[in-house]
N, C-alpha and C. Protein backbone atom coordinates (compact mmCIF):
# COMPACT_ATOMS: atom_id res chain seq x y z
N UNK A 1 48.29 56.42 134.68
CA UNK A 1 48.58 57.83 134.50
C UNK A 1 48.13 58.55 135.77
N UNK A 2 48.83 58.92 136.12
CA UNK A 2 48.41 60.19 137.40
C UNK A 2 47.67 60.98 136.90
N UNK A 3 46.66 61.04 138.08
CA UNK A 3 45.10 61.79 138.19
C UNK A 3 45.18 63.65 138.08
N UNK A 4 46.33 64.08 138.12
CA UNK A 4 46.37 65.30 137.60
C UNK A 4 46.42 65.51 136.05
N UNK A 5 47.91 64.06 135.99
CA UNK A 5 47.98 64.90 134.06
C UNK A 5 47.53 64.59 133.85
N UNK A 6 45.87 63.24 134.10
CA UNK A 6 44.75 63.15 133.57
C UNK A 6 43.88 64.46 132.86
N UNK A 7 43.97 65.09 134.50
CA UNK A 7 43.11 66.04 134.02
C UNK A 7 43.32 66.81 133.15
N UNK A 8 44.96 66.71 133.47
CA UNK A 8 45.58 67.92 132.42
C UNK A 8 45.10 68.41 131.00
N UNK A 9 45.73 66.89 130.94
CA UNK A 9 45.01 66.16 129.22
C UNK A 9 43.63 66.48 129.05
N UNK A 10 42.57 66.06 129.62
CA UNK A 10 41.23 66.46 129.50
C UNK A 10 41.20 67.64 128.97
N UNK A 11 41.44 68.80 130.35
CA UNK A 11 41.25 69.99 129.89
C UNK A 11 41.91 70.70 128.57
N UNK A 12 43.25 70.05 128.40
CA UNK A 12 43.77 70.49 127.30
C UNK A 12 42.93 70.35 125.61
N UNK A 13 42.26 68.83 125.91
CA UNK A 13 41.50 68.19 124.62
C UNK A 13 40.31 69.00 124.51
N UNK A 14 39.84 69.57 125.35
CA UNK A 14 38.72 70.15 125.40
C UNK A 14 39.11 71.52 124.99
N UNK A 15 39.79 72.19 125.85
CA UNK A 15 40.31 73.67 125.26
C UNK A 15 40.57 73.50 123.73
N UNK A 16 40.67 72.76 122.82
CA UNK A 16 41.57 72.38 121.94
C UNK A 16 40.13 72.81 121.04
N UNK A 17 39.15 71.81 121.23
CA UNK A 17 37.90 71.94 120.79
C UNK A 17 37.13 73.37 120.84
N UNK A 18 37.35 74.40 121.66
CA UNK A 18 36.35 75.16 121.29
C UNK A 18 36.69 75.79 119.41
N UNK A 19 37.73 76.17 118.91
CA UNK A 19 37.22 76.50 117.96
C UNK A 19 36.68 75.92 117.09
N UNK A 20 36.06 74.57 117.36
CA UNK A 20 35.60 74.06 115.95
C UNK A 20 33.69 74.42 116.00
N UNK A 21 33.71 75.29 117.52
CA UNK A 21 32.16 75.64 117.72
C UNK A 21 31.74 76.49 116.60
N UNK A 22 32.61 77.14 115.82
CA UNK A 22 32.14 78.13 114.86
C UNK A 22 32.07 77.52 113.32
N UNK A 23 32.53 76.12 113.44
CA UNK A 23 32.02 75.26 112.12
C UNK A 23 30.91 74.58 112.21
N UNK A 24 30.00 75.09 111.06
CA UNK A 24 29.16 74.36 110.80
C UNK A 24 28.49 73.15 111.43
N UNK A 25 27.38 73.28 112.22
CA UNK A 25 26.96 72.36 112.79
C UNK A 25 26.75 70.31 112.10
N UNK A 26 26.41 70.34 110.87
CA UNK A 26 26.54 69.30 110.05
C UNK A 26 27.34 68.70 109.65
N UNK A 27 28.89 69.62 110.04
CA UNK A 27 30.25 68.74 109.61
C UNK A 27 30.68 67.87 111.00
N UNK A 28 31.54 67.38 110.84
CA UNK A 28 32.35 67.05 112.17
C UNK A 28 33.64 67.38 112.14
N UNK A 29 34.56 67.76 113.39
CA UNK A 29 35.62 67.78 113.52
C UNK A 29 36.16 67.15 113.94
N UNK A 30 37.56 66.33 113.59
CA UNK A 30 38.04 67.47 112.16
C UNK A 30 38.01 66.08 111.39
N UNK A 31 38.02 66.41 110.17
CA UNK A 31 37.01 66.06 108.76
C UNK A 31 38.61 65.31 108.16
N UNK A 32 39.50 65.54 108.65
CA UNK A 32 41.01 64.85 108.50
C UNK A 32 41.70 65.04 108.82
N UNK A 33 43.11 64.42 109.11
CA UNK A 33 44.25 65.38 109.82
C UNK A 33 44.28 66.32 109.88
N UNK A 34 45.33 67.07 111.62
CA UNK A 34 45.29 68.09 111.89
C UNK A 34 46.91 68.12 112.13
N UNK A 35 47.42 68.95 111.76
CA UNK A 35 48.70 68.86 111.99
C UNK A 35 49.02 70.56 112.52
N UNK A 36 49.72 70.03 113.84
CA UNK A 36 50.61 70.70 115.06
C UNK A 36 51.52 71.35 114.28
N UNK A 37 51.50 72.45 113.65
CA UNK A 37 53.04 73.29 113.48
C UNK A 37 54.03 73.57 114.88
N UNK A 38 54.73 73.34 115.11
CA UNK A 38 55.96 73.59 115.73
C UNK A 38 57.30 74.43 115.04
N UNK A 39 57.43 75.61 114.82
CA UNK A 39 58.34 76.84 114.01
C UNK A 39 59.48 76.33 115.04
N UNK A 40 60.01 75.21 115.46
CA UNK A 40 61.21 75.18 116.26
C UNK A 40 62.23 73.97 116.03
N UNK A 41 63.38 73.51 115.81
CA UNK A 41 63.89 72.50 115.88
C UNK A 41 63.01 71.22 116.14
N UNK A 42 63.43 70.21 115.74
CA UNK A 42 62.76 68.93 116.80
C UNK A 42 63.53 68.75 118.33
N UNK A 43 62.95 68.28 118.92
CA UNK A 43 63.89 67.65 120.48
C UNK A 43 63.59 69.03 121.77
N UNK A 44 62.57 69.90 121.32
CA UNK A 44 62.78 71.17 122.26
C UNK A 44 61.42 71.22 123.10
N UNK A 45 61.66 71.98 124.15
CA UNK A 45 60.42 72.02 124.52
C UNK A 45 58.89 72.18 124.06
N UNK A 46 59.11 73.15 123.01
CA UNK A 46 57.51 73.11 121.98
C UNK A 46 57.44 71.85 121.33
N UNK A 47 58.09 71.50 120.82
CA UNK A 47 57.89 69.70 120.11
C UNK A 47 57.52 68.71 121.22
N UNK A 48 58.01 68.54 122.68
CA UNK A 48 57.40 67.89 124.09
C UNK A 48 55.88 68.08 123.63
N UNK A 49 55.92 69.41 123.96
CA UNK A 49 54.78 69.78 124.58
C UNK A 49 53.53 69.58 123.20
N UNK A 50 53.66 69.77 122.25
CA UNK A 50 53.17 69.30 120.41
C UNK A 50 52.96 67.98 121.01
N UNK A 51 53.62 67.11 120.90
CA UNK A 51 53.15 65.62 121.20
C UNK A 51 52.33 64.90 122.83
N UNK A 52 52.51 66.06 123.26
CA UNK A 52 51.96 65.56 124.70
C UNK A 52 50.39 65.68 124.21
N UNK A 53 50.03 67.14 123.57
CA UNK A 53 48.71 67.15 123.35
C UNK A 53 48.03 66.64 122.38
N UNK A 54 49.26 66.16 121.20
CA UNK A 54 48.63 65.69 120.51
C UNK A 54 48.00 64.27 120.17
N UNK A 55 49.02 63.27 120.92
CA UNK A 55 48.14 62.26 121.34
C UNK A 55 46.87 61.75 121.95
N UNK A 56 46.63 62.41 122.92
CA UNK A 56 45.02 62.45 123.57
C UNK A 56 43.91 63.16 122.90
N UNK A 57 44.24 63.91 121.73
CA UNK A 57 43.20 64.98 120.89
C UNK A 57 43.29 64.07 120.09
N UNK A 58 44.27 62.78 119.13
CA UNK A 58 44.03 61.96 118.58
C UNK A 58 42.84 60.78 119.04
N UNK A 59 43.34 60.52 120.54
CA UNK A 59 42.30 59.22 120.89
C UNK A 59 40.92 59.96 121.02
N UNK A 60 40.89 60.95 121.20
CA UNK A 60 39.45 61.65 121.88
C UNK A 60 38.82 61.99 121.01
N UNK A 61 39.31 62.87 119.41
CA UNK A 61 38.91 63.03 118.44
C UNK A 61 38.51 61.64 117.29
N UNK A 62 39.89 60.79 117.42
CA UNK A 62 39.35 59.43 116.62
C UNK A 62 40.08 60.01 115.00
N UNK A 63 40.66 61.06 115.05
CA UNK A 63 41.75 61.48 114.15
C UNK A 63 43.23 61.76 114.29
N UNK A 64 43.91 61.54 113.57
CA UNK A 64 45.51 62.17 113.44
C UNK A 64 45.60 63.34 113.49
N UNK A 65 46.43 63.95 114.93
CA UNK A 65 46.86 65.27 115.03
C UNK A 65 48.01 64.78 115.05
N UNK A 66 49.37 65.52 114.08
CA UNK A 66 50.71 65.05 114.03
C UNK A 66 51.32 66.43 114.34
N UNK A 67 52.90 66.66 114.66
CA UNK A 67 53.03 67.57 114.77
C UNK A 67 54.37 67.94 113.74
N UNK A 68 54.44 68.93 112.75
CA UNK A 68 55.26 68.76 112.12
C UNK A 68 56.28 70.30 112.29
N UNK A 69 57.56 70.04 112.58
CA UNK A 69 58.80 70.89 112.92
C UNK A 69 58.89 71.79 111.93
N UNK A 70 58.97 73.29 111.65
CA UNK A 70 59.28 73.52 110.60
C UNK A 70 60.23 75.25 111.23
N UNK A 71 61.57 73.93 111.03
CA UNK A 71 62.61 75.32 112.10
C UNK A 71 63.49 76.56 111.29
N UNK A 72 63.63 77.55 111.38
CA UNK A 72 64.30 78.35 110.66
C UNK A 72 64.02 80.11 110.72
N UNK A 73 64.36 80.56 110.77
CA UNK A 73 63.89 82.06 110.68
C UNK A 73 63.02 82.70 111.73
N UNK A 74 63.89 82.25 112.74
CA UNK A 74 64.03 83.01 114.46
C UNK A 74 62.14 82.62 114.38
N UNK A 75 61.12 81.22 113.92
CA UNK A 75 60.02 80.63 113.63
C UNK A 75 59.17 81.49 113.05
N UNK A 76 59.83 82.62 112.24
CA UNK A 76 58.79 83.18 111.45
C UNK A 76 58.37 82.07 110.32
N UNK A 77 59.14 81.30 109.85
CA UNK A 77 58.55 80.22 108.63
C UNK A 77 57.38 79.32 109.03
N UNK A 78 57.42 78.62 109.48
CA UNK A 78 56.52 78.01 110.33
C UNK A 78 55.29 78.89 111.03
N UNK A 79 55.22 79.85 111.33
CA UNK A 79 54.36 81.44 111.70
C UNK A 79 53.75 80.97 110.49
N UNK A 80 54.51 82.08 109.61
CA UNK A 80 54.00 81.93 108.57
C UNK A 80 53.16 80.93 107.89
N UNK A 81 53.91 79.92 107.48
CA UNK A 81 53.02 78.67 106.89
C UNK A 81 51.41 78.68 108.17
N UNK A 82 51.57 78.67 109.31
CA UNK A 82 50.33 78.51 109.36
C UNK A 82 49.13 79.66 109.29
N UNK A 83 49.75 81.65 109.42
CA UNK A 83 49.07 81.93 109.01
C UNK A 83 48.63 81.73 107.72
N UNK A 84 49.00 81.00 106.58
CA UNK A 84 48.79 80.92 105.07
C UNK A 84 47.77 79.64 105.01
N UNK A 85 47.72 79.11 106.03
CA UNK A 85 47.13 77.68 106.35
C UNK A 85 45.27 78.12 106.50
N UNK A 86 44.39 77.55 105.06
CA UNK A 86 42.78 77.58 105.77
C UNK A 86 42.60 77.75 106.87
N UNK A 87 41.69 78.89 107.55
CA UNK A 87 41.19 78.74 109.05
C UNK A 87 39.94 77.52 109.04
N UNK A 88 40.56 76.49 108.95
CA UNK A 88 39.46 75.66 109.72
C UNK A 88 39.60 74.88 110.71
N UNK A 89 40.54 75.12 111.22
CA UNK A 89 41.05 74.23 112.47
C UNK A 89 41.94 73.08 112.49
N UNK A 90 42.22 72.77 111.28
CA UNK A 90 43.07 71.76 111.08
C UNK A 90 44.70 72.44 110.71
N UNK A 91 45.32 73.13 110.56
CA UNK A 91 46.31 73.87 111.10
C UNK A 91 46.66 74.20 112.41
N UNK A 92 47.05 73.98 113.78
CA UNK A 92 47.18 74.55 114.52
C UNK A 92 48.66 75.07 115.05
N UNK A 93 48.99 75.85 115.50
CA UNK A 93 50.21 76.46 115.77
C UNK A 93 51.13 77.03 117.04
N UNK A 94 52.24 75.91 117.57
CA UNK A 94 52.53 76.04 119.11
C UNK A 94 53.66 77.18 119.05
N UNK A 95 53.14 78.69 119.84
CA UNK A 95 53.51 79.48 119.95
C UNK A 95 54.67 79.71 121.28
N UNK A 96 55.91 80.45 121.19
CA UNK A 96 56.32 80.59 122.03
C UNK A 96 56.48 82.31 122.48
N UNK A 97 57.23 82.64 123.64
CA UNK A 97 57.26 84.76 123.21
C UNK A 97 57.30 85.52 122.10
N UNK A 98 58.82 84.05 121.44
CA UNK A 98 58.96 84.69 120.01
C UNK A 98 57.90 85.27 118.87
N UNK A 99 56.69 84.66 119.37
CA UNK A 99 55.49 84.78 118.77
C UNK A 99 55.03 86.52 118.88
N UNK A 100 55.39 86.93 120.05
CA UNK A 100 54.85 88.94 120.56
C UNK A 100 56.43 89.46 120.17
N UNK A 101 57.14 88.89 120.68
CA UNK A 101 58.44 89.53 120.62
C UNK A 101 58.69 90.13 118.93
N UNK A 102 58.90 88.75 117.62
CA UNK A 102 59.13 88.96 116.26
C UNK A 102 58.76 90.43 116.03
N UNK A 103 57.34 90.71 115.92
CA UNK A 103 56.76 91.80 115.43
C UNK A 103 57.69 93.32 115.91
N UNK A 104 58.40 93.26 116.91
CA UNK A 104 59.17 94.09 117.32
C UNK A 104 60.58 94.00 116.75
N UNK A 105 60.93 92.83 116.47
CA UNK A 105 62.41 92.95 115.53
C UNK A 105 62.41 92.78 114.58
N UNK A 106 61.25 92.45 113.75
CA UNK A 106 61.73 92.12 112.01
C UNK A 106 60.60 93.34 111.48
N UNK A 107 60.94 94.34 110.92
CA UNK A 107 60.07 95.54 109.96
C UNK A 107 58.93 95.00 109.38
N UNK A 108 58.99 93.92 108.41
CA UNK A 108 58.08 93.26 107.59
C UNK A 108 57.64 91.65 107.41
N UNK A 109 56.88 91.09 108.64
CA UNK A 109 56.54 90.19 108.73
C UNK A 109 55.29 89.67 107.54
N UNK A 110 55.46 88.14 107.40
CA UNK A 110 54.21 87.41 106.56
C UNK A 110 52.69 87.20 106.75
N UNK A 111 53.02 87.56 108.34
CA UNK A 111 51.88 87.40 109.22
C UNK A 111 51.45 88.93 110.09
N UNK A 112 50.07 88.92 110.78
CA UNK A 112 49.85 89.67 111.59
C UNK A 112 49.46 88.59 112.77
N UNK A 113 49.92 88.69 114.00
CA UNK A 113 49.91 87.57 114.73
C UNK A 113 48.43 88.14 115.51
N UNK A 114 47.86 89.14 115.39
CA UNK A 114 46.36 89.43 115.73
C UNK A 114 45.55 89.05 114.79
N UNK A 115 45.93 89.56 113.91
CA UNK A 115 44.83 89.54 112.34
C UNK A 115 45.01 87.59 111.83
N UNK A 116 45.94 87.45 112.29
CA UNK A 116 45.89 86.09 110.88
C UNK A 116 45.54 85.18 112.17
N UNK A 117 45.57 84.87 113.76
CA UNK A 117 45.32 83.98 114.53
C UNK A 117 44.80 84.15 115.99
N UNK A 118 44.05 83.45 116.03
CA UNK A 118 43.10 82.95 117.09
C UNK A 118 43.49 82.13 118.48
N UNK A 119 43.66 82.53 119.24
CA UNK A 119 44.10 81.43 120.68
C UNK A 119 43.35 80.94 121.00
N UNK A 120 44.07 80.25 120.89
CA UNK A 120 42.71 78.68 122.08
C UNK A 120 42.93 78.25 123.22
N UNK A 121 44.41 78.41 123.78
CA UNK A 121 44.93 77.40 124.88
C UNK A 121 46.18 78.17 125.27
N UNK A 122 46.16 78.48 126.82
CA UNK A 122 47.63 78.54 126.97
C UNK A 122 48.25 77.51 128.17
N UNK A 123 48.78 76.50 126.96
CA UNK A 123 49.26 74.92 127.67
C UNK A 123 49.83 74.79 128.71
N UNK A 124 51.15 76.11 129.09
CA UNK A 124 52.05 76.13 130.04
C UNK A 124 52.44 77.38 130.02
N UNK A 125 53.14 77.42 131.17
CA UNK A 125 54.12 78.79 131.46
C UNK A 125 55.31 78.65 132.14
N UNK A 126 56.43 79.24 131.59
CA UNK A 126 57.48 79.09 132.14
C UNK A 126 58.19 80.12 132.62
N UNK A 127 58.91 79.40 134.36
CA UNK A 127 59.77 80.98 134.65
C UNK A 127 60.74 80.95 134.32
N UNK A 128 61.67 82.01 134.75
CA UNK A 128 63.02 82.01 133.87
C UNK A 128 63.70 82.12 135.11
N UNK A 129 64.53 81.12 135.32
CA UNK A 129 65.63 81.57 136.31
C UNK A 129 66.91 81.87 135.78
N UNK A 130 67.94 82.69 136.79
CA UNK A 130 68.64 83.49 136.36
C UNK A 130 70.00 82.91 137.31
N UNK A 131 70.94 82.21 136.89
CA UNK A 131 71.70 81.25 137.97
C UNK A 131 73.38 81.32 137.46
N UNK A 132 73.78 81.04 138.64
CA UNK A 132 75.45 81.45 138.20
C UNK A 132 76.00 80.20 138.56
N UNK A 133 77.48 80.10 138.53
CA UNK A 133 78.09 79.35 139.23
C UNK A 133 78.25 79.59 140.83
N UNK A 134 78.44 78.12 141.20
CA UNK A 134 77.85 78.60 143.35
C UNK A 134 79.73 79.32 143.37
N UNK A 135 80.68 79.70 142.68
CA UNK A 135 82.42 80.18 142.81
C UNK A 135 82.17 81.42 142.36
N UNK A 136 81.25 81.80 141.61
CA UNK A 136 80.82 83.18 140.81
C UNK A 136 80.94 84.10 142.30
N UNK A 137 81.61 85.22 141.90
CA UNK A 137 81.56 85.97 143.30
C UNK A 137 79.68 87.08 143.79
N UNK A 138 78.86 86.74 142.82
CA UNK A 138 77.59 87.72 143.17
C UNK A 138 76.99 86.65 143.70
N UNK A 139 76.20 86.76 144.60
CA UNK A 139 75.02 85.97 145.40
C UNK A 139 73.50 86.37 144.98
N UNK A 140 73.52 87.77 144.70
CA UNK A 140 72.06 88.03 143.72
C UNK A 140 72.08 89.01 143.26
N UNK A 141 71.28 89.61 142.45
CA UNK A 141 70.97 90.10 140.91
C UNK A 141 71.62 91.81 141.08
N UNK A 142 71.42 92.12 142.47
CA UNK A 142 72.00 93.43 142.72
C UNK A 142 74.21 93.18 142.88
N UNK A 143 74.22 92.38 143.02
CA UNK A 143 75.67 92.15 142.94
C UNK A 143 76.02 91.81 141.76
N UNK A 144 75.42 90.86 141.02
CA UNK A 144 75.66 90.60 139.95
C UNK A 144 75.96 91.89 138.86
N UNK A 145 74.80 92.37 139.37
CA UNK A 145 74.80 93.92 138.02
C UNK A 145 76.13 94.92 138.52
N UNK A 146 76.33 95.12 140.01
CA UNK A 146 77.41 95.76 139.91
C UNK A 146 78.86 95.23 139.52
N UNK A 147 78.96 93.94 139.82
CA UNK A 147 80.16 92.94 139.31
C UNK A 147 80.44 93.61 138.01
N UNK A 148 78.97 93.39 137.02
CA UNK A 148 79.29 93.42 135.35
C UNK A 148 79.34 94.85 135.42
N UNK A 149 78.80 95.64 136.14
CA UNK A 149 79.76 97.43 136.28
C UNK A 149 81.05 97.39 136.00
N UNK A 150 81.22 96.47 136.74
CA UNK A 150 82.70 97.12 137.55
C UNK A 150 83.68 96.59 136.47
N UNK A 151 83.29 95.45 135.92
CA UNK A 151 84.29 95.05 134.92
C UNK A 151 83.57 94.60 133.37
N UNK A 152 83.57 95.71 132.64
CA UNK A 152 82.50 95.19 131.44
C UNK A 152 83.67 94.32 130.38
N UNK A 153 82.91 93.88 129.37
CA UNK A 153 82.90 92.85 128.66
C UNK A 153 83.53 91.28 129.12
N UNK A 154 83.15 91.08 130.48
CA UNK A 154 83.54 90.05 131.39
C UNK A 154 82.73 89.16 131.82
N UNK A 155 81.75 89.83 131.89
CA UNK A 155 80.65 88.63 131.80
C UNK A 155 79.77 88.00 130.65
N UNK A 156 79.75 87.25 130.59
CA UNK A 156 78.37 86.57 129.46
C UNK A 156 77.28 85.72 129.42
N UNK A 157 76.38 85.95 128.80
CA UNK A 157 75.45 84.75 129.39
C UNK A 157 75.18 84.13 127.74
N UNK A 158 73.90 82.69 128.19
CA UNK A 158 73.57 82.17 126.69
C UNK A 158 72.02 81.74 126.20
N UNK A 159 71.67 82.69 126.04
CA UNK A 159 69.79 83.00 126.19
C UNK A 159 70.20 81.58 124.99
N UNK A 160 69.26 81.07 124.27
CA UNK A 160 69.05 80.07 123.38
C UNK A 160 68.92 80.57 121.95
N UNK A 161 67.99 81.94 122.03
CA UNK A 161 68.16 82.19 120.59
C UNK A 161 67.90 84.02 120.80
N UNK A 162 68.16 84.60 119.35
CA UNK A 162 67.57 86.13 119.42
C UNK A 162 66.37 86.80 119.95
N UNK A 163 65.39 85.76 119.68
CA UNK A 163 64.06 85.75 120.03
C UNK A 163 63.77 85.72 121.14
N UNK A 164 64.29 85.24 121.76
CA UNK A 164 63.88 84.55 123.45
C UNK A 164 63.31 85.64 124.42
N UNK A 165 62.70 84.97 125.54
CA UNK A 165 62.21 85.87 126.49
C UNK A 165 63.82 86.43 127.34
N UNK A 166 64.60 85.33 127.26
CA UNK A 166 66.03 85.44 127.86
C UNK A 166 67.09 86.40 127.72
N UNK A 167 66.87 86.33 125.91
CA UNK A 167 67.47 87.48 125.58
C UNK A 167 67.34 88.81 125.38
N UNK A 168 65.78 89.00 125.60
CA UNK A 168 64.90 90.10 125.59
C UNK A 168 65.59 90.72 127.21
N UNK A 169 64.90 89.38 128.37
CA UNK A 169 65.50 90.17 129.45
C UNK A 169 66.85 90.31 129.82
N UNK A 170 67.65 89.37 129.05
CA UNK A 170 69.20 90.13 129.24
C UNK A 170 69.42 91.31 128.67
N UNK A 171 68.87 91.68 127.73
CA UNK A 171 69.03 93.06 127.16
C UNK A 171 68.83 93.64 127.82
N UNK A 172 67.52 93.82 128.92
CA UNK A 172 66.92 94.64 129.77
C UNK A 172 67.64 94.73 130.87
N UNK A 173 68.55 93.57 131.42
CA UNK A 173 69.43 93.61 133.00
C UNK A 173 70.60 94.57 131.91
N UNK A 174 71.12 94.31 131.03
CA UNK A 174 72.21 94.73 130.60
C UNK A 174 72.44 96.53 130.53
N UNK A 175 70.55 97.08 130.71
CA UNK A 175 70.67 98.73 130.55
C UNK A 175 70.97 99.03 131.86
């Protein structure tokens, strides 16, 4: 294994661990499976990234962290289920924007994503690039926007879901 995603891993197993500092000194963690919510399809980047960490928090802990998919409802279900989930650390929950974004499009959520959860780790970050075809006549973002001026309902793009950071900022190029 290369000596970075060594470390990677390390630091990740360790970040992983601080909340169990607020259990009880006489127990150990964790006391039985821990299972990875993932609110997303299987095969996607949060499910990667669910199993990348959860293997090494298995060998290091000496327990089963599994990660289980639970896709549907732009991941408020999966949200949900784990705010409804005991806080003892054996629930944990891989968040994506959709996570800040929801609270802004749905009136009446199951969860309060302040009130019902705790961060521990932020695993990765991703940028968003913004890319055309190299025949597309704009070369960058100021041509592009006047292009879709000049001729509306002609262009389109395909953020992945409602939720997305993608579609948030296409909304935002689109004012």
């Amino acid at each position: 294994m290369q000596p970075l995603r060594r470390c990677f891993l390390r630091l990740v197993c360790a970040a992983a661990a601080l909340p169990v500092a607020t259990i009880a000194a006489a127990q150990t963690y964790p006391t039985r499976p821990v299972r990875i919510i993932v609110p997303f399809a299987a095969g996607g980047p949060a499910t990667v990234l669910a199993h990348v960490i959860a293997q090494p928090l298995s060998e290091t802990f000496g327990q089963s962290f599994y990660v289980e998919n639970l896709p549907t409802g732009a991941s408020n279900v999966g949200t949900t289920t784990a705010a409804k989930a005991p806080a003892d650390g054996h629930t944990l929950l891989v968040v994506t924007p959709s996570f800040v974004i929801n609270p802004s499009l749905y009136a009446r959520l199951a969860y309060d994503p302040i009130r019902d959860f705790t961060p521990v780790i932020l695993a990765v970050t991703s940028p968003h690039v913004l890319i055309v075809n190299p025949s597309f006549p704009a070369n960058n973002v100021a041509e592009l926007v006047a292009l879709a001026k000049a001729n509306p309902g002609k262009c389109s793009n395909s953020p992945s879901d409602s939720t997305s950071c993608m579609c948030l900022s296409t909304a935002v190029l689109r004012r």
